[in-house]
N, C-alpha and C. Protein backbone atom coordinates (compact mmCIF):
# COMPACT_ATOMS: atom_id res chain seq x y z
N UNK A 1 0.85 -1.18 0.00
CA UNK A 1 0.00 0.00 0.00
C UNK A 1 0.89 1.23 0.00
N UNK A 2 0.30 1.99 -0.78
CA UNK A 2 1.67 3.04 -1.36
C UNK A 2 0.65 4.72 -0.22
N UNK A 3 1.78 5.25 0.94
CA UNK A 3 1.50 6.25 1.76
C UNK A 3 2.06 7.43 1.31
N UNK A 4 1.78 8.46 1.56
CA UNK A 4 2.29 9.43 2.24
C UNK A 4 2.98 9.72 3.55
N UNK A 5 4.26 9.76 4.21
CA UNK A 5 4.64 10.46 5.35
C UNK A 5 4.17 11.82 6.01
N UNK A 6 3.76 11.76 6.92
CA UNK A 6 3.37 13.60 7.10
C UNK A 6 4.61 13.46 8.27
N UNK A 7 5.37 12.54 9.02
CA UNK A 7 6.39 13.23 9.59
C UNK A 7 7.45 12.12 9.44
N UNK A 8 8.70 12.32 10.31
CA UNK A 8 9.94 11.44 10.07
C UNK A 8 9.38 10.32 11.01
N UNK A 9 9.65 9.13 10.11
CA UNK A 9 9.24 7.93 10.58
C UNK A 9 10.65 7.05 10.81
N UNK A 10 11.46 6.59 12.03
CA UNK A 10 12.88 6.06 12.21
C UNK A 10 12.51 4.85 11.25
N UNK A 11 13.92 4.07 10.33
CA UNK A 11 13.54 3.16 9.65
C UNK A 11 12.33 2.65 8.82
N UNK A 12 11.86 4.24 8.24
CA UNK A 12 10.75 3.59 7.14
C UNK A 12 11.24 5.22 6.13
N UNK A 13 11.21 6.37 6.54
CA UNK A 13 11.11 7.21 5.31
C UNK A 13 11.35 8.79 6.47
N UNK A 14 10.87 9.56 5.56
CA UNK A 14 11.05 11.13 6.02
C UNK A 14 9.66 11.95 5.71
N UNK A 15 9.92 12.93 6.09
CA UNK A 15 8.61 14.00 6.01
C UNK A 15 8.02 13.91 3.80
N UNK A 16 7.08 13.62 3.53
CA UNK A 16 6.81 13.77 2.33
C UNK A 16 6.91 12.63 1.12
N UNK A 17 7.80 12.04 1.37
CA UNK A 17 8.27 10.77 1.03
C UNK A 17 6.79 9.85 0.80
N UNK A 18 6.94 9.50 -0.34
CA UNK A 18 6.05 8.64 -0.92
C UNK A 18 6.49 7.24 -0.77
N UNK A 19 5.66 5.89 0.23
CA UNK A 19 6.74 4.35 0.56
C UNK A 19 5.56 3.42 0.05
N UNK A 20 6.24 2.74 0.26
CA UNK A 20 4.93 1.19 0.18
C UNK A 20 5.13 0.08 1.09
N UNK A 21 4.52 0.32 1.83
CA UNK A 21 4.42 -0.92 2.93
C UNK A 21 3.19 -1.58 3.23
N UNK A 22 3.48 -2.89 4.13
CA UNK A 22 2.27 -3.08 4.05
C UNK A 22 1.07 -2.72 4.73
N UNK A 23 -0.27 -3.27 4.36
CA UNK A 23 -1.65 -2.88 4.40
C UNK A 23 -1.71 -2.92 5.97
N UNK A 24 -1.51 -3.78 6.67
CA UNK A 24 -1.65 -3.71 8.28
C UNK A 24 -1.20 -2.64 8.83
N UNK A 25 0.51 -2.40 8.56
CA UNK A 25 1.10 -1.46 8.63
C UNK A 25 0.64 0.16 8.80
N UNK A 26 0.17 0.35 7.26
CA UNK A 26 -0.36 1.51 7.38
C UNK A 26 -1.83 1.91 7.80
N UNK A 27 -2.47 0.82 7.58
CA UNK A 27 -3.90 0.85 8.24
C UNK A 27 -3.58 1.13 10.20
N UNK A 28 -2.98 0.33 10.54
CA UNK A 28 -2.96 0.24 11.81
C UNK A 28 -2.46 0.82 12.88
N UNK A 29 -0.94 1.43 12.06
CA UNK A 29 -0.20 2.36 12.57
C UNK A 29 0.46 3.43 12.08
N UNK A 30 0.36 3.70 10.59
CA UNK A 30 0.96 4.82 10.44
C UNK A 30 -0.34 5.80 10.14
N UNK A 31 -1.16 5.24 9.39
CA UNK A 31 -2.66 6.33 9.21
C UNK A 31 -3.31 6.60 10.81
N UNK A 32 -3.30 5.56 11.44
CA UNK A 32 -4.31 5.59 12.65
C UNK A 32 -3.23 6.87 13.64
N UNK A 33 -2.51 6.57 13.58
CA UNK A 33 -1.53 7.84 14.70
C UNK A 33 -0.92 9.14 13.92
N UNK A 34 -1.90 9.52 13.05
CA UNK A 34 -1.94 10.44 11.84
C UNK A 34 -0.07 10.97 11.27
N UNK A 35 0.44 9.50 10.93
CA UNK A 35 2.15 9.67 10.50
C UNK A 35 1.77 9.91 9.21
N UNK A 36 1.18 9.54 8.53
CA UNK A 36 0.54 9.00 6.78
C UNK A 36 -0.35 9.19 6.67
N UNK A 37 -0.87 9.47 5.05
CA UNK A 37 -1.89 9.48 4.70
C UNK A 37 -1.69 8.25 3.27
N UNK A 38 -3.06 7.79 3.30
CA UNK A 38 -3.04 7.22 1.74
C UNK A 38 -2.81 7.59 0.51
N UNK A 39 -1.74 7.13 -0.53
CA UNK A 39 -0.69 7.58 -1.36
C UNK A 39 -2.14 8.06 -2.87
N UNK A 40 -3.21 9.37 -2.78
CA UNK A 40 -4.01 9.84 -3.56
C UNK A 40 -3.79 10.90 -4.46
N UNK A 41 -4.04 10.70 -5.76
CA UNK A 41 -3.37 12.14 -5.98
C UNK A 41 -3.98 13.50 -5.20
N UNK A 42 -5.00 13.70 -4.90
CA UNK A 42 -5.19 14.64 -4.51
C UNK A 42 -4.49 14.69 -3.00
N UNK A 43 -4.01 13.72 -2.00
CA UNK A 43 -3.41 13.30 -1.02
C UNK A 43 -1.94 14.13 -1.37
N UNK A 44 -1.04 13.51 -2.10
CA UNK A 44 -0.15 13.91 -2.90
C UNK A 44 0.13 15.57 -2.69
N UNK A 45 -0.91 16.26 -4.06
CA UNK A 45 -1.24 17.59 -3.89
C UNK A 45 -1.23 18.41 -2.56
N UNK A 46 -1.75 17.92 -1.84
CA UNK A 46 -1.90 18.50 -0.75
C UNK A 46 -0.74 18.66 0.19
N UNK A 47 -0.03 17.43 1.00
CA UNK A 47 1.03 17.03 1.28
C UNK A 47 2.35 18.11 0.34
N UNK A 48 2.22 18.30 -0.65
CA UNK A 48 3.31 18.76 -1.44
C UNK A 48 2.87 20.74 -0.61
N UNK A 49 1.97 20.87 -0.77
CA UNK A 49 1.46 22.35 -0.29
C UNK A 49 1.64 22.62 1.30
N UNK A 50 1.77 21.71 2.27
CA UNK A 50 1.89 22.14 3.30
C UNK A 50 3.28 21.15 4.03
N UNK A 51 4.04 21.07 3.02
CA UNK A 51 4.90 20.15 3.05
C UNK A 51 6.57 21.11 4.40
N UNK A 52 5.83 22.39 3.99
CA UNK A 52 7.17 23.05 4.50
C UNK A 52 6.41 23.22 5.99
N UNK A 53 5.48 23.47 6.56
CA UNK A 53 4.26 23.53 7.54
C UNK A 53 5.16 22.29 8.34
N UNK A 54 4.84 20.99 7.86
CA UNK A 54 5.34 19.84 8.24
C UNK A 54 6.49 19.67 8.98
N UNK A 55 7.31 20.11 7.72
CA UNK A 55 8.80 20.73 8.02
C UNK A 55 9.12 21.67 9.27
N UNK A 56 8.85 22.18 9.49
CA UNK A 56 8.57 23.42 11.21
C UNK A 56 8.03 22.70 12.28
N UNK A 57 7.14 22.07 11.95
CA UNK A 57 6.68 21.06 13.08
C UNK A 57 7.75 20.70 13.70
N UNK A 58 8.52 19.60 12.76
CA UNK A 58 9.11 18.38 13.16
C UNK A 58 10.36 19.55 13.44
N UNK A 59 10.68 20.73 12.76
CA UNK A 59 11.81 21.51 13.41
C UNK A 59 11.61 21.39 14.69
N UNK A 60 10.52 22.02 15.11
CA UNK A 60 9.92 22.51 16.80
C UNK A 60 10.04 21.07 17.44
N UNK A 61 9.76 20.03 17.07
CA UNK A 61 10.19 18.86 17.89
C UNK A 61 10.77 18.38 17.98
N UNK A 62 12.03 18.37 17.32
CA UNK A 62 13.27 18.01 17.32
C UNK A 62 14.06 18.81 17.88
N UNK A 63 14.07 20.39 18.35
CA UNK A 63 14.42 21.43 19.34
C UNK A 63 14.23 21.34 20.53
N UNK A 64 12.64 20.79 20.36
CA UNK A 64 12.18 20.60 21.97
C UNK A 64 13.42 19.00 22.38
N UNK A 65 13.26 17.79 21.39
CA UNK A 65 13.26 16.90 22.02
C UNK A 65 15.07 17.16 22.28
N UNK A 66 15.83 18.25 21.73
CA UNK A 66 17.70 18.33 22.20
C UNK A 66 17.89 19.42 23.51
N UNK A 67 16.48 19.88 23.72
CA UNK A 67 16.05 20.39 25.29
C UNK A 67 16.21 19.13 26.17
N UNK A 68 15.46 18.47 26.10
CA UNK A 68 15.24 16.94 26.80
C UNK A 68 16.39 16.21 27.10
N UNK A 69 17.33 15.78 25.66
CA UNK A 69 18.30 15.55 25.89
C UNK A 69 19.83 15.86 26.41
N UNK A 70 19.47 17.25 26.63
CA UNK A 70 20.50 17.96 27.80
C UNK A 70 20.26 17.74 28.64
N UNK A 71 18.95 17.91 29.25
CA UNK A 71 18.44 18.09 30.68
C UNK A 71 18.85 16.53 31.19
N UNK A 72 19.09 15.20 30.42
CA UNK A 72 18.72 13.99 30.78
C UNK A 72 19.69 13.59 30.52
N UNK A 73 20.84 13.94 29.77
CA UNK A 73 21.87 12.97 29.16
C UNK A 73 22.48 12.52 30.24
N UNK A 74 22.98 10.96 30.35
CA UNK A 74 23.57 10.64 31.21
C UNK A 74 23.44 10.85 33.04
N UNK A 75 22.19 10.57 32.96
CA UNK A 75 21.70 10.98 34.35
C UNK A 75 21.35 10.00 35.51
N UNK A 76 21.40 9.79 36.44
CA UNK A 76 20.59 8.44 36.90
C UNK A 76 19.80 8.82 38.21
N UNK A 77 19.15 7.76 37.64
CA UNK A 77 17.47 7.98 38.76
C UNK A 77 17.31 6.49 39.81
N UNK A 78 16.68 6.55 40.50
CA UNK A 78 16.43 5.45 41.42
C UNK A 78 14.86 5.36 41.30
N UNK A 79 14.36 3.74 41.67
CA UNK A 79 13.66 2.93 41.53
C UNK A 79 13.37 2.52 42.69
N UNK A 80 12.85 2.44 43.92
CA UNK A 80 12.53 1.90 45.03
C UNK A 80 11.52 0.38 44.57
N UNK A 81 12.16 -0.81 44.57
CA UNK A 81 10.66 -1.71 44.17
C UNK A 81 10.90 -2.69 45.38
N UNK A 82 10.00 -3.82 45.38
CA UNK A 82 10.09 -4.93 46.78
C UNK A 82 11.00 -5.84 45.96
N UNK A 83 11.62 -6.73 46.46
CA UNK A 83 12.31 -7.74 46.08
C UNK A 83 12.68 -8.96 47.14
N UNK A 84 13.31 -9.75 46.41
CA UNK A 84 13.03 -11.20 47.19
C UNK A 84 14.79 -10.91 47.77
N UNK A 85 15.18 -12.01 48.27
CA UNK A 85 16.80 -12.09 49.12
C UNK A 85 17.15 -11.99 48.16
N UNK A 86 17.40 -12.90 47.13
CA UNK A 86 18.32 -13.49 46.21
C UNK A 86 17.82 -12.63 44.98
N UNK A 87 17.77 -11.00 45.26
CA UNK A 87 17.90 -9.59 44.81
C UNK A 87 17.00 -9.58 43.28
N UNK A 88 16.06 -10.41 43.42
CA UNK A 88 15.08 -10.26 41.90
C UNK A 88 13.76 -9.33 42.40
N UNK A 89 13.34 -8.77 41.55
CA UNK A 89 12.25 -7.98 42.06
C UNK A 89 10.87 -8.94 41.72
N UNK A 90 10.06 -8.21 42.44
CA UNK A 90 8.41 -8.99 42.40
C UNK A 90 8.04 -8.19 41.01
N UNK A 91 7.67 -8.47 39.94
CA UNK A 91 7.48 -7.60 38.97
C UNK A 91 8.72 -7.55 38.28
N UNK A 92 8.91 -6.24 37.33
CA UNK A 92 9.48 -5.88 36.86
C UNK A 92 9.41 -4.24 36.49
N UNK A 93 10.37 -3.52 36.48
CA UNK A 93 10.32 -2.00 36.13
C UNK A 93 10.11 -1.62 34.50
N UNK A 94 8.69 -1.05 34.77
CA UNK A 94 8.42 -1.13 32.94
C UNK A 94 8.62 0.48 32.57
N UNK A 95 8.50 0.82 31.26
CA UNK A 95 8.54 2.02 30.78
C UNK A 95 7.83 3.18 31.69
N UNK A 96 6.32 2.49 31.99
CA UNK A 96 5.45 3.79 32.75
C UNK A 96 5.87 4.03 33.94
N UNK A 97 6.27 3.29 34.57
CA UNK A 97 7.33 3.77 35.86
C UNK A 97 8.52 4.88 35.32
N UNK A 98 9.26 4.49 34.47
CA UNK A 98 10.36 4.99 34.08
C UNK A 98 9.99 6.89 34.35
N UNK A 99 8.60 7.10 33.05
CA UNK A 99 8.41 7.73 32.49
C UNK A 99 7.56 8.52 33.70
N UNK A 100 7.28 7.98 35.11
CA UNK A 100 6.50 8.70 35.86
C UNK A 100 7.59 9.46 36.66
N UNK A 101 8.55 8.70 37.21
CA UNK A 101 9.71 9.13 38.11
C UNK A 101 10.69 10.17 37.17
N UNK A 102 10.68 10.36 35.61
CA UNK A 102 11.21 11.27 34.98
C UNK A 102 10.28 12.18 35.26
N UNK A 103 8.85 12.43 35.17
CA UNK A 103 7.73 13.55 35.05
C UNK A 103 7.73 14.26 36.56
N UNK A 104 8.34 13.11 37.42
CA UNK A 104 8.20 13.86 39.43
C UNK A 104 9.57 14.22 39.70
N UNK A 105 10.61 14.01 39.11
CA UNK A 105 11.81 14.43 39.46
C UNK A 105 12.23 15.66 38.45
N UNK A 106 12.91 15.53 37.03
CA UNK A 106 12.64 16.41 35.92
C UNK A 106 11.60 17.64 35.34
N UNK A 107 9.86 17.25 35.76
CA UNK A 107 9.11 17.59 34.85
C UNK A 107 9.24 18.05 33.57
N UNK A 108 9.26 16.20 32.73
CA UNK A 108 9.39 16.42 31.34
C UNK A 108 8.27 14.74 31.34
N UNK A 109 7.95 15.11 30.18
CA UNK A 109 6.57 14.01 30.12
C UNK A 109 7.53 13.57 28.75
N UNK A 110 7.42 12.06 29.09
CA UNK A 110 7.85 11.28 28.01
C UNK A 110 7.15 10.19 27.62
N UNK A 111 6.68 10.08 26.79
CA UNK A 111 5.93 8.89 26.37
C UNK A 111 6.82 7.23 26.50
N UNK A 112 6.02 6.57 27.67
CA UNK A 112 6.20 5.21 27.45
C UNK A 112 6.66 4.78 26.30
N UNK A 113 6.33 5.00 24.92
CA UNK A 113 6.70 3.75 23.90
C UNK A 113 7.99 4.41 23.28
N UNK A 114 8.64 5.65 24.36
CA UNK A 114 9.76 6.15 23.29
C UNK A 114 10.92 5.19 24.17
N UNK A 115 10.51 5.14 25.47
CA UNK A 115 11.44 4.35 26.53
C UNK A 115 12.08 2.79 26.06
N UNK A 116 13.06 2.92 26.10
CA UNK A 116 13.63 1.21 25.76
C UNK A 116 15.01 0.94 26.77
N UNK A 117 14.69 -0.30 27.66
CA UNK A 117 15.66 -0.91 28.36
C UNK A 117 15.96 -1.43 27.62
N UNK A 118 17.67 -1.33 27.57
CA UNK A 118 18.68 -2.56 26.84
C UNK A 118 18.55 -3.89 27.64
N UNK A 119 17.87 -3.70 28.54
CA UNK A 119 17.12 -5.40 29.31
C UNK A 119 16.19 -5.19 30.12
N UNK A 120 15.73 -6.35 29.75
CA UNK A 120 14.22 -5.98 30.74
C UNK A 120 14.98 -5.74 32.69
N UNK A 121 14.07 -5.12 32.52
CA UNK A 121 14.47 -4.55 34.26
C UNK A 121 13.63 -5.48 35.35
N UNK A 122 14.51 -6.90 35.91
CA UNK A 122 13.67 -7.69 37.12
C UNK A 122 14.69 -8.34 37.87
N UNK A 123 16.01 -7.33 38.21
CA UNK A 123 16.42 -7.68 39.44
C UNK A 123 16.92 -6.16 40.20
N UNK A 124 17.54 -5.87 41.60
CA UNK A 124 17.80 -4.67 41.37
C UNK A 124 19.51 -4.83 41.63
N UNK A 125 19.95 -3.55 41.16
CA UNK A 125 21.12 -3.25 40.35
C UNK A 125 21.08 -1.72 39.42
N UNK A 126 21.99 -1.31 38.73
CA UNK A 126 22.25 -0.67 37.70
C UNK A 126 22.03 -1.00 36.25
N UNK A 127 21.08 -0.15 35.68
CA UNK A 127 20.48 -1.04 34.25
C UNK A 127 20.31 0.84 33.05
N UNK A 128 20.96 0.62 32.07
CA UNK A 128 20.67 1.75 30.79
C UNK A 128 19.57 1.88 30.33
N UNK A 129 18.81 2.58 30.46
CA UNK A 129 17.99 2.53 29.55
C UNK A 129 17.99 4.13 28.29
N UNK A 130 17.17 3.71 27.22
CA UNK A 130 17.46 4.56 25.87
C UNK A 130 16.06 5.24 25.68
N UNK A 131 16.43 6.61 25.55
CA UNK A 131 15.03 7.37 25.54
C UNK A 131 14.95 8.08 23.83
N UNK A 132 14.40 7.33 22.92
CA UNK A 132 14.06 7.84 21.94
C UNK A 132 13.26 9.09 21.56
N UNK A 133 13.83 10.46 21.50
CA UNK A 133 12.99 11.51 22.13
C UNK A 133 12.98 11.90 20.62
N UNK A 134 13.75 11.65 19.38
CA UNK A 134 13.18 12.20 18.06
C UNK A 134 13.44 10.76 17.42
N UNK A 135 13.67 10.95 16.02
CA UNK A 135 14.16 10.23 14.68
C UNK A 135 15.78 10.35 15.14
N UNK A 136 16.24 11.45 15.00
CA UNK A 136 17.69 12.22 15.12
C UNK A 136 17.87 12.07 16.38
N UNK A 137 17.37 12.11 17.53
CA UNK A 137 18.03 11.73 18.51
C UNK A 137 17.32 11.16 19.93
N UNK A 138 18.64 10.55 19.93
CA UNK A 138 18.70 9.38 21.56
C UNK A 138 19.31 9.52 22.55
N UNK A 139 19.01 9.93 23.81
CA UNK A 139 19.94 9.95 25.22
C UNK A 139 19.81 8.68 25.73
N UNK A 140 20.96 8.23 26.47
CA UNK A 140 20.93 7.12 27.94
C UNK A 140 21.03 7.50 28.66
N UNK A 141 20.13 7.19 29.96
CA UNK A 141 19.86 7.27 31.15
C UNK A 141 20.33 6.34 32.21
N UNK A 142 20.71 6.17 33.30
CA UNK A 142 20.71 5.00 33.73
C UNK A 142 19.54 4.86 35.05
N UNK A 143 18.87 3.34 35.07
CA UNK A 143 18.21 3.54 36.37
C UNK A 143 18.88 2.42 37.83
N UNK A 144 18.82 3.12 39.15
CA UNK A 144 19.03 2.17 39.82
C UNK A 144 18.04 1.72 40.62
N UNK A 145 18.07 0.22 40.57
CA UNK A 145 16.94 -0.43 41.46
C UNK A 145 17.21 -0.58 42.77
N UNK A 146 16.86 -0.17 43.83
CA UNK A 146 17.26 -0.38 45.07
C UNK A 146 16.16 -0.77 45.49
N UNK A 147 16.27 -2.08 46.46
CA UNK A 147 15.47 -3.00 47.73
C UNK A 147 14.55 -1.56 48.52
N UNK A 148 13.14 -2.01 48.21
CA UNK A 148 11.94 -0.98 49.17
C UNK A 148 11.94 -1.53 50.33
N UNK A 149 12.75 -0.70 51.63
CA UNK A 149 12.24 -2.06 52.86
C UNK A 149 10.82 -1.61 52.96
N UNK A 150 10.44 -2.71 53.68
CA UNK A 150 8.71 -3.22 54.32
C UNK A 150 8.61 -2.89 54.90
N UNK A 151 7.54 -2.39 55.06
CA UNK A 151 7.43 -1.78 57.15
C UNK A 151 6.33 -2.66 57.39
């Protein structure tokens, strides 16, 4: 199914860029989270006219997101979770944690699905995780898990 881009998509295309991928694909996730539109000529037309519009957007968010990545580069945060002796946690530390303890310490709101541990987080220790804040750019963070005592 042949799209339109309306912004920079990592590993598929750029702002305007005409692709073809498939039908699930763009039905499901690039039209539905308004990245694409369906590849029409009048689609086309249009896209070509507000193509520089587009362009400023993704300027302004890619400014904002090398704000972010100053404020965060190389930083580390702590994790209070319960855990067993033999230092594994009950659970595991997922993105929306990540992304809540950045929003109460920082105030910067980051979306869960930009968050990626280089391992899943379920013992405690020192663990990287990668905050995808544009296309163009990525900071690491590190988090530490430290034992919640019980009262």
């Amino acid at each position: 199914m042949k799209v339109i881009l309306l912004e920079n998509v990592r590993k598929v295309g750029s702002i305007g860029e005409i692709i073809d991928v498939k039908r699930g694909y763009a039905r499901n996730f690039l039209i539905s989270q308004k990245k694409a539109l369906f590849a029409s000529k009048e689609n086309i037309k249009e896209v070509d006219k507000i193509k520089s519009d587009l362009s400023k957007k993704d300027l302004d968010k890619k400014n904002l997101a090398k704000g972010i990545d100053e404020k965060l580069k190389n930083k580390e945060y702590t994790i209070k979770k319960l855990s067993t002796e033999n230092r594994e946690l009950y659970g595991s530390v997922k993105p929306t944690e990540i992304s809540k303890v950045l929003n109460e310490i920082e105030k910067v709101e980051i979306n869960p699905a930009l968050i990626q541990p280089t391992k899943e987080i379920k013992s405690l220790g020192s663990f990287e995780v990668v905050l995808n804040l544009h296309i163009d750019i990525q900071t690491k963070i590190k988090i530490n898990v430290l034992a919640k005592e019980d009262n």
